[in-house]
Protein backbone atom coordinates (compact mmCIF):
# COMPACT_ATOMS: atom_id res chain seq x y z
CA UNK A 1 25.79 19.66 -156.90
CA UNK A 2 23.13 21.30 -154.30
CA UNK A 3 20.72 21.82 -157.48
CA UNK A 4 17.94 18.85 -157.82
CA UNK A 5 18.32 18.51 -161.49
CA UNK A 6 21.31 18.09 -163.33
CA UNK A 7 21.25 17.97 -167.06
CA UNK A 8 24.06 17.55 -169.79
CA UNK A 9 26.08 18.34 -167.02
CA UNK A 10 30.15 17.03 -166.97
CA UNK A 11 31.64 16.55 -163.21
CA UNK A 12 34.92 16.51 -163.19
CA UNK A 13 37.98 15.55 -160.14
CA UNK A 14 35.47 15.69 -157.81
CA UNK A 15 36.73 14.89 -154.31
CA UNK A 16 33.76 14.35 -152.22
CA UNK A 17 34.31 11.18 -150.40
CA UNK A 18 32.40 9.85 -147.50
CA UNK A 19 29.99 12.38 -148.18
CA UNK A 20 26.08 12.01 -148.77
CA UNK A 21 24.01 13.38 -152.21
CA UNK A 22 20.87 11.87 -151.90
CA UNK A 23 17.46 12.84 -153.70
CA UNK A 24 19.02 14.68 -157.17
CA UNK A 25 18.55 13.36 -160.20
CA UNK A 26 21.46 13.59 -163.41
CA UNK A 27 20.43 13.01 -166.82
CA UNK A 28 22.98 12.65 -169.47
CA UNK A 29 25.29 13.50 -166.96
CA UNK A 30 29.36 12.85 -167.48
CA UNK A 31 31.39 11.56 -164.34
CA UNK A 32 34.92 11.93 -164.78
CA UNK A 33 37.98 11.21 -162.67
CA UNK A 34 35.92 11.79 -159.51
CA UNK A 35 35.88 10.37 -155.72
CA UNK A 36 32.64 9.64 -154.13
CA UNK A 37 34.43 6.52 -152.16
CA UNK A 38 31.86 5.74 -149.12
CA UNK A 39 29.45 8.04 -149.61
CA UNK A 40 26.01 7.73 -150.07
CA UNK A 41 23.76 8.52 -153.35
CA UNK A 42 20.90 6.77 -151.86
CA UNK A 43 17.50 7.71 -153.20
CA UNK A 44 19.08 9.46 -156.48
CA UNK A 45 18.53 9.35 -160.60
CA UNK A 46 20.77 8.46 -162.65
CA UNK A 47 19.77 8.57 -166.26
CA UNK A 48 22.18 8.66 -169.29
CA UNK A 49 24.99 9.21 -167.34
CA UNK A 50 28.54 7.56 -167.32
CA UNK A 51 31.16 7.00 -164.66
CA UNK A 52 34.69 7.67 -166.04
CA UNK A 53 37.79 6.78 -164.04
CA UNK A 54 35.61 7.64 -160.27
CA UNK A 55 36.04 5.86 -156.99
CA UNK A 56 33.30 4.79 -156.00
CA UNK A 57 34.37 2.16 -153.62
CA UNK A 58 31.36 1.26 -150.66
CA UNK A 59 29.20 3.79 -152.27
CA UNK A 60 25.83 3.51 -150.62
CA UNK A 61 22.97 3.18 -153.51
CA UNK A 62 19.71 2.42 -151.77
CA UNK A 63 16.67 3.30 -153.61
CA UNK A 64 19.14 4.79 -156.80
CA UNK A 65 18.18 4.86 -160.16
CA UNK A 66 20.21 3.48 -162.14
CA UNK A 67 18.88 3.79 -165.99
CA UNK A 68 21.22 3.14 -169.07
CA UNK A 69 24.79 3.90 -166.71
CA UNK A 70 28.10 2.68 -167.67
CA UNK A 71 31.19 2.62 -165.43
CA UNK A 72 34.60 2.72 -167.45
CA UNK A 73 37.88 1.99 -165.22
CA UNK A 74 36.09 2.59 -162.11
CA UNK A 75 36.86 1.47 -158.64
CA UNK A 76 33.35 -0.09 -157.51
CA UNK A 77 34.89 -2.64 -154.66
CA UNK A 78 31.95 -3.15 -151.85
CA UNK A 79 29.16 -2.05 -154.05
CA UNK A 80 25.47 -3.40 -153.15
CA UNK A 81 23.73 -2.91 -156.20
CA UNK A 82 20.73 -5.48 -155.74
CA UNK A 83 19.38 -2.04 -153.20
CA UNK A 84 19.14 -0.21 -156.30
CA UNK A 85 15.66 0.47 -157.92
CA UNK A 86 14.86 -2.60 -159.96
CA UNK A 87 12.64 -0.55 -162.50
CA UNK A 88 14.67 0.31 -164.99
CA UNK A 89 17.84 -0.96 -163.63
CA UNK A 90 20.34 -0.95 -166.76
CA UNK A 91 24.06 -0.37 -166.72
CA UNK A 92 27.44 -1.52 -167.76
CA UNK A 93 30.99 -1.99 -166.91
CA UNK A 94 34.07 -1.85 -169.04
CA UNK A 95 37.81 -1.88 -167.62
CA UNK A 96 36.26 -1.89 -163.74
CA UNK A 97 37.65 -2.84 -160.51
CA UNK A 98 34.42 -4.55 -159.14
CA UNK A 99 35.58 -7.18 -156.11
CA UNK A 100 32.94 -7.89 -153.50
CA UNK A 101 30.28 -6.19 -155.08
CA UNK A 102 26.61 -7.58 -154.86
CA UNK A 103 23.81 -7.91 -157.40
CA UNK A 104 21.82 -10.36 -155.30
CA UNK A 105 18.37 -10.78 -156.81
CA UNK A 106 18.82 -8.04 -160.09
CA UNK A 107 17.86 -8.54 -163.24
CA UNK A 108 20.35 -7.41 -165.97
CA UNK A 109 19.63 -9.42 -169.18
CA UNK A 110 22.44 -8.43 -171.72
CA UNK A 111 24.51 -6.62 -169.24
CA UNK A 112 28.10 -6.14 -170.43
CA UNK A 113 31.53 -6.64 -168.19
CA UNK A 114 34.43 -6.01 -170.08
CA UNK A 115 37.90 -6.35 -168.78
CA UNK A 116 36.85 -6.09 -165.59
CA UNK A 117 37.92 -8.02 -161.76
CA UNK A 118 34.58 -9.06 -160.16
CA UNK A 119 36.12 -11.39 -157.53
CA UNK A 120 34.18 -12.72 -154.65
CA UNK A 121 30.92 -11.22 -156.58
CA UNK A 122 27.99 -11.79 -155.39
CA UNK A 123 25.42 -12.92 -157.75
CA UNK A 124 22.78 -15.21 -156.22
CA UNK A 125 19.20 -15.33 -157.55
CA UNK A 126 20.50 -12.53 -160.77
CA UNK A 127 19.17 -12.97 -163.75
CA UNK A 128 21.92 -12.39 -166.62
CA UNK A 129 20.47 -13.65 -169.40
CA UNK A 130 22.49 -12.63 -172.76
CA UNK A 131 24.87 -10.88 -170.24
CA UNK A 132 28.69 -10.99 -171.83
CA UNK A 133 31.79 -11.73 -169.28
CA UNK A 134 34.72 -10.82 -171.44
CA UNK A 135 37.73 -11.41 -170.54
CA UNK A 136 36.62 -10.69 -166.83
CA UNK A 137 37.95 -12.55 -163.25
CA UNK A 138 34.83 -14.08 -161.80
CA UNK A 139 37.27 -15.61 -158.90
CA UNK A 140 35.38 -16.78 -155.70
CA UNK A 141 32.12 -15.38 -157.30
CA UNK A 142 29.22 -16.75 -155.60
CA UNK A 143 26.56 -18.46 -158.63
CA UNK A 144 23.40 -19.60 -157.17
CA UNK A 145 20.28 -20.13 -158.75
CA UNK A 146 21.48 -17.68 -161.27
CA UNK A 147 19.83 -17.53 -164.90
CA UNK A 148 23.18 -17.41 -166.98
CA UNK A 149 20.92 -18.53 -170.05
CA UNK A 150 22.80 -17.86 -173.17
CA UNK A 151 25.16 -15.62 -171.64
CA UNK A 152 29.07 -15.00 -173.15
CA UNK A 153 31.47 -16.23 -170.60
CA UNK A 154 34.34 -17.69 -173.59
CA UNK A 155 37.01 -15.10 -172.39
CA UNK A 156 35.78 -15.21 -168.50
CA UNK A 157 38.14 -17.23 -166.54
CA UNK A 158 38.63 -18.39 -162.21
CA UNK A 159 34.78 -19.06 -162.53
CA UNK A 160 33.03 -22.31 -160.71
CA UNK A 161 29.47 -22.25 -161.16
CA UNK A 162 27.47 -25.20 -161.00
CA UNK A 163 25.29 -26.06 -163.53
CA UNK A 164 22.73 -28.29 -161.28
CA UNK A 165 22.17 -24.43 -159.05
CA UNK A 166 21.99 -22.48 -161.92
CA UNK A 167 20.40 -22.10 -165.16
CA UNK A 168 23.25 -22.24 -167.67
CA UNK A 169 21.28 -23.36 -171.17
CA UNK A 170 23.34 -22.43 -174.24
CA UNK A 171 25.43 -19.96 -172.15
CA UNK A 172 28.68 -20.23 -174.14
CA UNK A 173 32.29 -21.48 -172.48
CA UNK A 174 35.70 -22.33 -173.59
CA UNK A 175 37.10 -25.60 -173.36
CA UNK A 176 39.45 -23.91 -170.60
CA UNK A 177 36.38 -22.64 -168.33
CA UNK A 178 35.04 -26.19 -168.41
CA UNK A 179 36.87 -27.36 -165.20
CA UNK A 180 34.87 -24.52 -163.34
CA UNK A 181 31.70 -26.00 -164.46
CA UNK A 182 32.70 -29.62 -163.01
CA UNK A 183 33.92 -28.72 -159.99
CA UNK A 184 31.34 -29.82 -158.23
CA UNK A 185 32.20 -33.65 -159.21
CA UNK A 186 35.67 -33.63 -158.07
CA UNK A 187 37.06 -35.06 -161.18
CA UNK A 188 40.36 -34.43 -162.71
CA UNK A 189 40.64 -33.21 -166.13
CA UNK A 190 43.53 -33.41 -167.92
């Protein structure tokens, strides 16, 4: 990985963690079964590329590039991803392990989390418009002035977000999530 361009390139049971690889870019790029736990990809590009199965836990991303990546079963506890580029920030997260992670401030219309743990998330100020929850633990996530507008959260569930601090019109729920939505009032529903 000391080249500065990696193309159509598969990386696979990688063990490099607490290590730093900062200033390469990876286009169309394959990450599989790989440990980059604490290190730091600060300042890199990712474009096309897809996370398969890594630990990634605390990985440093300040200034990364993040265009069009998807994490599947991934370990991304401790991840601040509102210091990640903004331009082009697009990505997506199926089957991940995501607790304490951060996305203060990003904007990720349609974003998808699928089967995924995203407890004690941090997701102040995000906008999520269109973005899809399914079947994904939002327990202890922090909402706050959040744009949730339209967004799928049927199957999410051990979510309280409050719909005075956050923009929540036609965002869908099931009758189920509704008790994390009232919260706020201290009423009992039963």
């Amino acid at each position: 990985m000391e080249e500065q361009l990696h193309q159509d390139k598969t990386f696979e049971k990688i063990i490099y963690p607490s290590k730093a690889i900062k200033g390469r870019e990876f286009e169309d790029c394959v990450f599989k079964n790989c440990d980059f736990s604490n290190g730091d990809f600060s300042s890199n590009r990712f474009t096309d590329c897809e996370f398969i199965g890594c630990n990634l836990a605390m990985l440093k991303l300040c200034g990364a590039t993040l265009n069009t990546v998807t994490f599947k079963e991934c370990k991304l506890t401790g991840i601040n991803f509102g210091e990640c580029e903004e331009f082009l920030f697009t990505v997506g997260f199926e089957g991940c392990l995501m607790d304490y992670t951060s996305f203060l401030r990003r904007k990720m219309p349609k974003t998808h989390f699928i089967n995924c743990s995203l407890k004690n998330a941090v997701f102040e100020q995000a906008t999520l418009t269109k973005a899809r929850f399914g079947n994904t633990d939002l327990a202890g996530a922090v909402f706050e002035r959040t744009n949730l507008g339209e967004a799928d959260l049927v199957t999410a569930y051990n979510y309280i977000i409050d719909p005075e601090q956050n923009i929540i019109k036609k965002a869908k729920f099931s009758q189920n999530g509704l008790s994390g939505l009232l919260v706020r009032y201290d009423i009992r529903i039963e």
